[in-house]
N, C-alpha and C. Protein backbone atom coordinates (compact mmCIF):
# COMPACT_ATOMS: atom_id res chain seq x y z
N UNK A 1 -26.76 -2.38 -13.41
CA UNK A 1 -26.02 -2.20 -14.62
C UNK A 1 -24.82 -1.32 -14.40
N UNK A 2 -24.10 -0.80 -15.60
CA UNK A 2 -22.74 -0.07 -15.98
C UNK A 2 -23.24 1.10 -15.43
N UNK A 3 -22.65 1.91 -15.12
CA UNK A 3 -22.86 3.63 -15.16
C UNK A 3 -22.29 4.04 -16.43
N UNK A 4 -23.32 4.79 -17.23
CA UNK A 4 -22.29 5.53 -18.35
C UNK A 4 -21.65 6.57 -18.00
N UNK A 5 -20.51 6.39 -18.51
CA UNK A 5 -19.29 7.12 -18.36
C UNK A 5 -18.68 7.35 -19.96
N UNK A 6 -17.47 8.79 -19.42
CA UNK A 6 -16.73 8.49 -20.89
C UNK A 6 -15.76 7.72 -20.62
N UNK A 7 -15.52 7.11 -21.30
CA UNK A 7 -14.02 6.70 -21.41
C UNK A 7 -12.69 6.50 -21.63
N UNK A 8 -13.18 7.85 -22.70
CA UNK A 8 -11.73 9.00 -22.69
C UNK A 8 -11.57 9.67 -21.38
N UNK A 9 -12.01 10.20 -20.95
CA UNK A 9 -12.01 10.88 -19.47
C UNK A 9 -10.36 10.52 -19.14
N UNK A 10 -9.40 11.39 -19.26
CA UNK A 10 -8.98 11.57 -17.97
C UNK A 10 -8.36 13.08 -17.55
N UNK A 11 -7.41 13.17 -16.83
CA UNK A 11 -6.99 15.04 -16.57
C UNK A 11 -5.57 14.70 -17.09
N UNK A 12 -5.18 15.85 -17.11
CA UNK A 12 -3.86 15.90 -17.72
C UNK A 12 -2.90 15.27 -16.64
N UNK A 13 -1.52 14.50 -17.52
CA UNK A 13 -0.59 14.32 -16.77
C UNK A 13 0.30 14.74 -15.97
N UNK A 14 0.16 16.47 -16.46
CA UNK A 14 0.77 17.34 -15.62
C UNK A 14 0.24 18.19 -14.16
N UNK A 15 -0.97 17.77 -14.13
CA UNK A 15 -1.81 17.99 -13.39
C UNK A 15 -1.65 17.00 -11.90
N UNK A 16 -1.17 16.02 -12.06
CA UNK A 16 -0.87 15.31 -11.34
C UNK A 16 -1.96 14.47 -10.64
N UNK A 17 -1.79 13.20 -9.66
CA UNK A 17 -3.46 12.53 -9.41
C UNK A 17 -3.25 13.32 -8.10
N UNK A 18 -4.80 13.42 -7.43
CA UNK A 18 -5.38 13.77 -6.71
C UNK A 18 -6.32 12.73 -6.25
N UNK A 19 -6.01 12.16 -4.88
CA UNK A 19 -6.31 10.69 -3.78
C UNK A 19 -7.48 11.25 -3.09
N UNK A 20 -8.87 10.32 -2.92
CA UNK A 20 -9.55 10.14 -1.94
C UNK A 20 -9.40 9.00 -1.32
N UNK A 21 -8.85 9.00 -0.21
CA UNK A 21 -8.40 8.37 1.07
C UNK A 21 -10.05 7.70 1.78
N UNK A 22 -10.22 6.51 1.34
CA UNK A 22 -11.29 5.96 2.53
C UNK A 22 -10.72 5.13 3.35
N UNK A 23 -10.51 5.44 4.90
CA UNK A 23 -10.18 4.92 5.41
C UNK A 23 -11.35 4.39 7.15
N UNK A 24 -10.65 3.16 7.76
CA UNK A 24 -11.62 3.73 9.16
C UNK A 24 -11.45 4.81 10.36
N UNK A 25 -12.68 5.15 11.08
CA UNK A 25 -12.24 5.74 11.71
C UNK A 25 -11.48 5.92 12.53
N UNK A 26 -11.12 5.16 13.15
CA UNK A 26 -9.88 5.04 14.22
C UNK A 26 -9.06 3.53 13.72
N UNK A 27 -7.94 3.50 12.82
CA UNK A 27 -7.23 2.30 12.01
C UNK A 27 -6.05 1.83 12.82
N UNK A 28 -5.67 0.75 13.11
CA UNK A 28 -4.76 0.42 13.98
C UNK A 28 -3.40 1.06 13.45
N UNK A 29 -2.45 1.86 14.28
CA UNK A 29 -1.26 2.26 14.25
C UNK A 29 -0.21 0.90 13.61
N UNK A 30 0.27 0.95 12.63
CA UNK A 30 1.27 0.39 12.28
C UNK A 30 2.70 -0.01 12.84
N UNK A 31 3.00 1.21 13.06
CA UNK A 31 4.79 1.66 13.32
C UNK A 31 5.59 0.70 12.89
N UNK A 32 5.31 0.69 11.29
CA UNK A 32 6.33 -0.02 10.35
C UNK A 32 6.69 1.07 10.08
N UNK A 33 8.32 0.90 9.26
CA UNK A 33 9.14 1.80 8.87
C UNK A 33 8.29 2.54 7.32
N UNK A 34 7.96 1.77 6.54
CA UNK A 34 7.20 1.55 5.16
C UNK A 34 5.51 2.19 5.60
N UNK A 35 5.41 2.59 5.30
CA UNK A 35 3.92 3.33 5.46
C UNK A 35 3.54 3.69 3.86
N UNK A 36 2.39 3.39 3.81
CA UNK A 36 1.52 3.79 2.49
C UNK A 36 1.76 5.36 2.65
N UNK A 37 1.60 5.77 1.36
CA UNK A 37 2.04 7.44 1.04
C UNK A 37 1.10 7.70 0.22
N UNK A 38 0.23 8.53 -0.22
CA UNK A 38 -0.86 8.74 -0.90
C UNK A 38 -0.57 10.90 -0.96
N UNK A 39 0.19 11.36 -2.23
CA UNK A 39 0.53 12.34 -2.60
C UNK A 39 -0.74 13.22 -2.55
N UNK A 40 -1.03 13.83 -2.09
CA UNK A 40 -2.24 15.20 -2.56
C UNK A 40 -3.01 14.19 -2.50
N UNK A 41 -3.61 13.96 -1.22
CA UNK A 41 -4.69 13.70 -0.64
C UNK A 41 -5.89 14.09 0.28
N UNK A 42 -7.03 13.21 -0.09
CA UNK A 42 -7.72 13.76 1.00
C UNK A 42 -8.98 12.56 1.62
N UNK A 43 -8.68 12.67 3.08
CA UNK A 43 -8.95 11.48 4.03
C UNK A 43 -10.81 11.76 4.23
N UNK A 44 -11.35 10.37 3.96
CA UNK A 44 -12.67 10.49 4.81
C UNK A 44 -12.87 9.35 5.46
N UNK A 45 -13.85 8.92 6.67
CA UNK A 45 -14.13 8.31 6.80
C UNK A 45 -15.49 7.56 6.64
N UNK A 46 -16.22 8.48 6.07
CA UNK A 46 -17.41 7.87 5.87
C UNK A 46 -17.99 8.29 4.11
N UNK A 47 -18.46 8.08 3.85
CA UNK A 47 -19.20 8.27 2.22
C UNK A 47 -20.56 8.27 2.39
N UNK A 48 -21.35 9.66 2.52
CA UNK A 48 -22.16 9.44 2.47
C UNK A 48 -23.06 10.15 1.54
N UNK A 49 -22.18 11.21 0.87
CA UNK A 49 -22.74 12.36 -0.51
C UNK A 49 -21.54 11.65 -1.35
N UNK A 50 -22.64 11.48 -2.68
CA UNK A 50 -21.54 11.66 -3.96
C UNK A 50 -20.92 12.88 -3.75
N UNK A 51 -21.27 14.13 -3.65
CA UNK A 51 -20.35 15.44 -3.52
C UNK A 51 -19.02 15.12 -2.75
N UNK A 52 -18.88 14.55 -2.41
CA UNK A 52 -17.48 14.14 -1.45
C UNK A 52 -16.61 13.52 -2.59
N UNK A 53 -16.99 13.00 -3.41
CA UNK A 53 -16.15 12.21 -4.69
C UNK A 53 -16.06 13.10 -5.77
N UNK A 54 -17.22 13.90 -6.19
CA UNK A 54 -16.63 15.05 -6.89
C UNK A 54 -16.22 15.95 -7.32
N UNK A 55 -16.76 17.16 -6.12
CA UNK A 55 -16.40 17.94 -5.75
C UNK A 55 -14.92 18.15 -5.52
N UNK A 56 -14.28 17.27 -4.82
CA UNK A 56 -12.92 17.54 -4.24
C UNK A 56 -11.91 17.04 -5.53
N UNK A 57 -12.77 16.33 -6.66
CA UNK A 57 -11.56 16.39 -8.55
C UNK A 57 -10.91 15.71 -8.06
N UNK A 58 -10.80 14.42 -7.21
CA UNK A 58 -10.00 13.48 -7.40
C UNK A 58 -9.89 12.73 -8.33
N UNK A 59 -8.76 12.08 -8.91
CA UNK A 59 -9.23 11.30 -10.21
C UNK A 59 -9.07 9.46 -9.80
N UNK A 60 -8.31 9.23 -8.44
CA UNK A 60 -7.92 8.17 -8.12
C UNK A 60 -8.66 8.09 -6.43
N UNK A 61 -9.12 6.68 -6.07
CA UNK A 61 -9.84 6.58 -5.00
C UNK A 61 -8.84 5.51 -4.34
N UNK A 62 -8.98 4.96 -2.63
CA UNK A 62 -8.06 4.45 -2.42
C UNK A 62 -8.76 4.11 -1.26
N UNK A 63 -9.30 2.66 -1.03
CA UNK A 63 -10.16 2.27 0.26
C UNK A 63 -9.02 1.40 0.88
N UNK A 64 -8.50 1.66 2.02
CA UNK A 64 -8.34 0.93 2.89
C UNK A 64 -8.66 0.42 4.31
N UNK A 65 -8.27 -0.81 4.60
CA UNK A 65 -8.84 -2.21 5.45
C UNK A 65 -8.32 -2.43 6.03
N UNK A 66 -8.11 -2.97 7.37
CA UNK A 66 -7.49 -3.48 7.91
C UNK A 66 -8.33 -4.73 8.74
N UNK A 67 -7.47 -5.79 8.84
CA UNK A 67 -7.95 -6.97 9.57
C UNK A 67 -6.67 -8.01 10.29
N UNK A 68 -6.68 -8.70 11.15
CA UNK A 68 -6.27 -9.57 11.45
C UNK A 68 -6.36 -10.99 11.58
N UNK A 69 -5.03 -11.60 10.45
CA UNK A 69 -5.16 -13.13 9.86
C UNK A 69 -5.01 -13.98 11.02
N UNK A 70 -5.28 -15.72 10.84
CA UNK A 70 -5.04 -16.38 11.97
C UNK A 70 -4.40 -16.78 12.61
N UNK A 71 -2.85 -15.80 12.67
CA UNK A 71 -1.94 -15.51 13.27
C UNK A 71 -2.04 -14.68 14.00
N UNK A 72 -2.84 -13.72 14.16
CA UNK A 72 -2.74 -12.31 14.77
C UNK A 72 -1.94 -10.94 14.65
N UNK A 73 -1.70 -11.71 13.20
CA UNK A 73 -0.79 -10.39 12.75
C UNK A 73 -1.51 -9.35 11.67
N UNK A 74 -1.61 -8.07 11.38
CA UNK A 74 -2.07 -7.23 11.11
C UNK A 74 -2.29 -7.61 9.83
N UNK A 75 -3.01 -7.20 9.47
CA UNK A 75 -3.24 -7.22 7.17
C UNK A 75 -3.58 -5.69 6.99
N UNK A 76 -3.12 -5.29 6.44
CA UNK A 76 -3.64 -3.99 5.79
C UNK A 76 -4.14 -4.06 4.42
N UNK A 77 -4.84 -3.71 3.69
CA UNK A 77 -4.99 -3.93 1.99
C UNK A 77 -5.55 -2.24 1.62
N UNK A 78 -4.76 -2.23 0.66
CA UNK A 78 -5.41 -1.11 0.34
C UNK A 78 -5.73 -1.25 -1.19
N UNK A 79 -7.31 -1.03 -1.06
CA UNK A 79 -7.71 -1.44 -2.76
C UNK A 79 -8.08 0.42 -3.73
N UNK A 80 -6.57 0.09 -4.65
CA UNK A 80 -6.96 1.49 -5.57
C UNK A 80 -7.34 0.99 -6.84
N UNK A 81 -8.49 2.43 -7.34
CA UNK A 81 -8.87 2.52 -8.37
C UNK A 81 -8.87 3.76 -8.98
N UNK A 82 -9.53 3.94 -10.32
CA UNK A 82 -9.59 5.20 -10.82
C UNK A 82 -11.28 6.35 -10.83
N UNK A 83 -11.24 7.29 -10.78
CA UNK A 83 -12.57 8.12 -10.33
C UNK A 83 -12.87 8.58 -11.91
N UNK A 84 -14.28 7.82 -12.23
CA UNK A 84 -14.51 7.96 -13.73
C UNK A 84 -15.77 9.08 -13.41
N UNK A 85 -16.34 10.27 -14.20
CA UNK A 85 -17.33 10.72 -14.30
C UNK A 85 -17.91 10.37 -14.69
N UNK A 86 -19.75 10.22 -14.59
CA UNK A 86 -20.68 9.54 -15.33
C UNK A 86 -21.65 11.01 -16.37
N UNK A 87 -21.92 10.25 -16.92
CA UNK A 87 -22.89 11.00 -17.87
C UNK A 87 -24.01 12.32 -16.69
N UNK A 88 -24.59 11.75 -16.25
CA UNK A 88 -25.20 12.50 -14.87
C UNK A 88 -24.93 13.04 -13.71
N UNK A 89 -23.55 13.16 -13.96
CA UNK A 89 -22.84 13.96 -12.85
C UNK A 89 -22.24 13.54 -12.07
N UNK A 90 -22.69 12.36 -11.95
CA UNK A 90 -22.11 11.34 -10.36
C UNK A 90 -20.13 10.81 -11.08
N UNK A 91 -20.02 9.48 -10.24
CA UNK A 91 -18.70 8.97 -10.46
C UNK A 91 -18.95 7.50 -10.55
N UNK A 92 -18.34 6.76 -10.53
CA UNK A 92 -18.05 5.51 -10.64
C UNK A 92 -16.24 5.62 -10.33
N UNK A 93 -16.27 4.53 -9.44
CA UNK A 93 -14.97 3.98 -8.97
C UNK A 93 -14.73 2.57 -9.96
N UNK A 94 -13.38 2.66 -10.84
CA UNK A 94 -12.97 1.29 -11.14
C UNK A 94 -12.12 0.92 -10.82
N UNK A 95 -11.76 -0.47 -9.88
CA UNK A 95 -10.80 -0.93 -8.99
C UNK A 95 -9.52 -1.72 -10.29
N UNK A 96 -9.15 -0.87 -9.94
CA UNK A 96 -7.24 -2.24 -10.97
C UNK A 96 -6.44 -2.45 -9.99
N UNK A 97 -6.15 -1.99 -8.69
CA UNK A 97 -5.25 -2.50 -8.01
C UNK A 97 -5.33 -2.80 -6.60
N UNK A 98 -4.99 -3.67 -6.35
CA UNK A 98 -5.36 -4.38 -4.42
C UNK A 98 -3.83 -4.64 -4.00
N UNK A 99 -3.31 -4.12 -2.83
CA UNK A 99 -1.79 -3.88 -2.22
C UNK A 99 -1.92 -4.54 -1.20
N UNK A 100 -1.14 -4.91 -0.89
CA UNK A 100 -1.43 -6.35 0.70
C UNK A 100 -0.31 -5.53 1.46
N UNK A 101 -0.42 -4.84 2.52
CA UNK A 101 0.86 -5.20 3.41
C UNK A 101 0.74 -5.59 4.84
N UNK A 102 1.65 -6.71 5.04
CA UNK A 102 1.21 -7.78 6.48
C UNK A 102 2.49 -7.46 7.05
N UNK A 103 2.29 -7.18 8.56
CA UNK A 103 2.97 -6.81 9.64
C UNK A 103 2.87 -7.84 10.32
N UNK A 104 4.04 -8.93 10.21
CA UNK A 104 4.50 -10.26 11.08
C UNK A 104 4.89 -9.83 12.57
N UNK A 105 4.63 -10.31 13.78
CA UNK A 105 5.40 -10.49 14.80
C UNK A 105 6.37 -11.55 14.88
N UNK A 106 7.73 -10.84 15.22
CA UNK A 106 8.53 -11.69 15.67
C UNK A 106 8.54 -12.57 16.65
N UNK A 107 7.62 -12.39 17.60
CA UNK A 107 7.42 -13.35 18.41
C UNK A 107 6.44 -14.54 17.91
N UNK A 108 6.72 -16.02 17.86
CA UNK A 108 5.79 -16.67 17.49
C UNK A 108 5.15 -16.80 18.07
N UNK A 109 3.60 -17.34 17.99
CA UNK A 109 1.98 -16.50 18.84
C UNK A 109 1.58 -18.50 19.44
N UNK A 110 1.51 -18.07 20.60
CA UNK A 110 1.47 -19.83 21.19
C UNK A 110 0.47 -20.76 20.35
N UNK A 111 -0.42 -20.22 19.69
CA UNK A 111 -1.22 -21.37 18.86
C UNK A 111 -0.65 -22.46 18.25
N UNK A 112 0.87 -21.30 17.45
CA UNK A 112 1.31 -22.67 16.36
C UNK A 112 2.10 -23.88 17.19
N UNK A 113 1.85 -24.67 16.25
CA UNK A 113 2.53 -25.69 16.91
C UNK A 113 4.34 -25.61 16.54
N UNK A 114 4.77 -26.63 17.40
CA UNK A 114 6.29 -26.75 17.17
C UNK A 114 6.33 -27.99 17.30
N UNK A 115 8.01 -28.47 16.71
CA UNK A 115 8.13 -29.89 16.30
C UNK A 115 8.26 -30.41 17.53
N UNK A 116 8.09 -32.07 17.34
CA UNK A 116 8.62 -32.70 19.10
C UNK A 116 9.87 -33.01 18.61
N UNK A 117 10.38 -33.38 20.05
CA UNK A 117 11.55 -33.35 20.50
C UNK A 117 11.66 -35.15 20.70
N UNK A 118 10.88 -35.99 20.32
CA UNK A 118 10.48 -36.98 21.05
C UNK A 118 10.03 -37.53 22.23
N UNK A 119 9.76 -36.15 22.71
CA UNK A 119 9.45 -36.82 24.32
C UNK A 119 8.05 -35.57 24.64
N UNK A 120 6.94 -36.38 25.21
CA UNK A 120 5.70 -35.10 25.55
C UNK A 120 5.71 -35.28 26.92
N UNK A 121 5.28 -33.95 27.57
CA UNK A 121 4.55 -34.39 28.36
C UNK A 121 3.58 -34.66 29.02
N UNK A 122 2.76 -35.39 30.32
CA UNK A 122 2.04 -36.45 30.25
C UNK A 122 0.67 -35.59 30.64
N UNK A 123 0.28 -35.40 28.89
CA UNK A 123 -1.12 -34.89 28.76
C UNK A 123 -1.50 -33.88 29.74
N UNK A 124 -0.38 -32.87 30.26
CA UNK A 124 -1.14 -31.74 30.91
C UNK A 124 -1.98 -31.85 32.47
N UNK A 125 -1.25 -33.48 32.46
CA UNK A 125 -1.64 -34.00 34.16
C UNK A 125 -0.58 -34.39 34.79
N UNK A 126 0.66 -33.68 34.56
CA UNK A 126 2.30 -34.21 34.86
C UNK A 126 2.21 -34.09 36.89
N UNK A 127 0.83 -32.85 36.85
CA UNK A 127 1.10 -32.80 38.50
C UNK A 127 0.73 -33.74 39.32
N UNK A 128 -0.78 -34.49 38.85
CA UNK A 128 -1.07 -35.32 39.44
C UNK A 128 -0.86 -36.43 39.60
N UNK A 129 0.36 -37.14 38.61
CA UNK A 129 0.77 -38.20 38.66
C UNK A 129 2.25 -38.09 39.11
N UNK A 130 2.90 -39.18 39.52
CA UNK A 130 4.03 -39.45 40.34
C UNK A 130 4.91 -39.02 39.83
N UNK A 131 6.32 -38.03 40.28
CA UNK A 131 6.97 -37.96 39.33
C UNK A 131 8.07 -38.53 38.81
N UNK A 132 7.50 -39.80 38.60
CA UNK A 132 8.35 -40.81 38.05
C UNK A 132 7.51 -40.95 36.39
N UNK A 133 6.62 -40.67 36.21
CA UNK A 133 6.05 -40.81 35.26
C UNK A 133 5.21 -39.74 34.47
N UNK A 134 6.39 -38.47 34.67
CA UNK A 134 5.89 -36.83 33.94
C UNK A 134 6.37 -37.08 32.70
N UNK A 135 7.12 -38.09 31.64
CA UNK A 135 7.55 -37.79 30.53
C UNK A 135 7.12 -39.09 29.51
N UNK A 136 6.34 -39.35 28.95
CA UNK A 136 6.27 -40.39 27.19
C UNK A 136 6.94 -39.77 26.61
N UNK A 137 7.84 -41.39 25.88
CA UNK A 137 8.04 -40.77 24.42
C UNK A 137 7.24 -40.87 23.63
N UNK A 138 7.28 -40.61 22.21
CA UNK A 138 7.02 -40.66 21.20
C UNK A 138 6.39 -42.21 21.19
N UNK A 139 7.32 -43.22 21.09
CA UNK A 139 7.17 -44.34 20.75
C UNK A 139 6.13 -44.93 21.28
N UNK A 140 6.41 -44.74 22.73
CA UNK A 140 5.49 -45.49 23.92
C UNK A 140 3.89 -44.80 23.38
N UNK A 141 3.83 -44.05 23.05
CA UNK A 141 1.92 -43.03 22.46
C UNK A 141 1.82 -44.16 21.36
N UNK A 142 2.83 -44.31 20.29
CA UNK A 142 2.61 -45.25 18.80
C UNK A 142 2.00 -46.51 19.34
N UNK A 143 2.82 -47.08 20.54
CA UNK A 143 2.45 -48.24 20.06
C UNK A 143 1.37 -48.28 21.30
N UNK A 144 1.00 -48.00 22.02
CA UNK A 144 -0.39 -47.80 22.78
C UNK A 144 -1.59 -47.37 21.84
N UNK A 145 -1.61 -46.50 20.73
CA UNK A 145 -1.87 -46.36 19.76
C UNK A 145 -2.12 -47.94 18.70
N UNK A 146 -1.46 -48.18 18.02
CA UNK A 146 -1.39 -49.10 17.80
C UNK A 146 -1.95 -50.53 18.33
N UNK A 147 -1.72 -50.55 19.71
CA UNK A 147 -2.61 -51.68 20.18
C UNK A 147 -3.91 -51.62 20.34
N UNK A 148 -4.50 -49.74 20.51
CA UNK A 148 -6.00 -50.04 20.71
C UNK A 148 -6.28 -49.47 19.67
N UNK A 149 -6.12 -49.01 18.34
CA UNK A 149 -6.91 -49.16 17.21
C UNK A 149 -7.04 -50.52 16.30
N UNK A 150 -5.91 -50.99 16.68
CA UNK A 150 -6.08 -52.63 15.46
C UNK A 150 -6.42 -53.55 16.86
N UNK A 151 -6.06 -53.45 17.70
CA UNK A 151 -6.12 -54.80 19.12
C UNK A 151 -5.45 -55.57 19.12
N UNK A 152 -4.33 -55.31 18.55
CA UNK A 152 -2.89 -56.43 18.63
C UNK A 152 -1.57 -56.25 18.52
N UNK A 153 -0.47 -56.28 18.90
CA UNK A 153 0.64 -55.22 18.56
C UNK A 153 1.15 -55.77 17.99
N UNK A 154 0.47 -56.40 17.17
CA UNK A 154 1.66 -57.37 15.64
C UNK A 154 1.94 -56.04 14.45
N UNK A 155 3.03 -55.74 14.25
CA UNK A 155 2.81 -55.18 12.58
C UNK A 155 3.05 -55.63 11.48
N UNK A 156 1.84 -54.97 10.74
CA UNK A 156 1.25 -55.34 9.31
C UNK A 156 3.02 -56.10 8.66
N UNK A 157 2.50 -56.50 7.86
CA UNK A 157 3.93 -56.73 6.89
C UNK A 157 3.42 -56.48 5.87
N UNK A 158 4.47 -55.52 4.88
CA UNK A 158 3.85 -55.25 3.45
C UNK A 158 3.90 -56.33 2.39
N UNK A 159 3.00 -56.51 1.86
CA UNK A 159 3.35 -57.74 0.86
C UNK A 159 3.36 -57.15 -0.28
């Protein structure tokens, strides 16, 4: 279930927020220009006493992640919320905001593919065959193609 909480709860605006930082223990270095900034903070890596959430009067919590998409380029997310008190002393975290920031390499990563040029070459066995015959085009795959999936090199006509 809910934790009861109030829901007036909060600290003054002049008071300013006060960040608990969950982060991992050792998080991959960025060295983007743009770095997350988290004002009057304070970093843990592990959670393992509620006293760590209330004790230190934060009013805003801030877990961040890191992973790598199937590019190999970095994801960072950092999911913030707000630090509610409960009726019994403890806290409850409520999440309103999730921040994405992805660190592209400029180098493109050999997986992706690229367009042809019309011409391949010959299936990655260019050494063992003569080199009179290291390059297909395009065409010559279609219609070899073509002859052994239908078995005839007539084409269809649309009617």
């Amino acid at each position: 279930g809910v934790a009861a909480a109030n829901n007036r709860h909060r600290r003054s605006r002049s008071a300013g927020d006060k960040w608990l930082e969950h982060r991992a223990a050792n998080p991959v270095p960025l060295g983007t220009i743009m770095q997350p900034f988290l004002k009057n903070r304070k970093s843990v890596t592990k959670l393992t006493d509620m006293k760590t959430l209330t004790e230190h009067g934060a009013n805003k919590y801030c877990l961040v992640s890191q992973e790598a998409d199937t590019d190999g380029d970095v994801e960072t997310k950092l999911y913030k919320g707000n630090v509610i008190p409960t009726c019994g002393g403890g806290a409850q975290v409520v999440f309103n905001d999730i921040e994405c920031l992805k660190q592209k390499s400029p180098v493109h990563s050999p997986t992706r593919k690229r367009p042809s040029n019309g011409t391949m070459s010959a299936l990655g066995v260019a050494s063992a065959l003569p080199s009179t015959v290291t390059s297909i085009t395009v065409q010559d795959v279609a219609s070899r193609c073509n002859l052994g999936i239908e078995g005839h090199s007539n084409k269809k006509t649309n009617i």
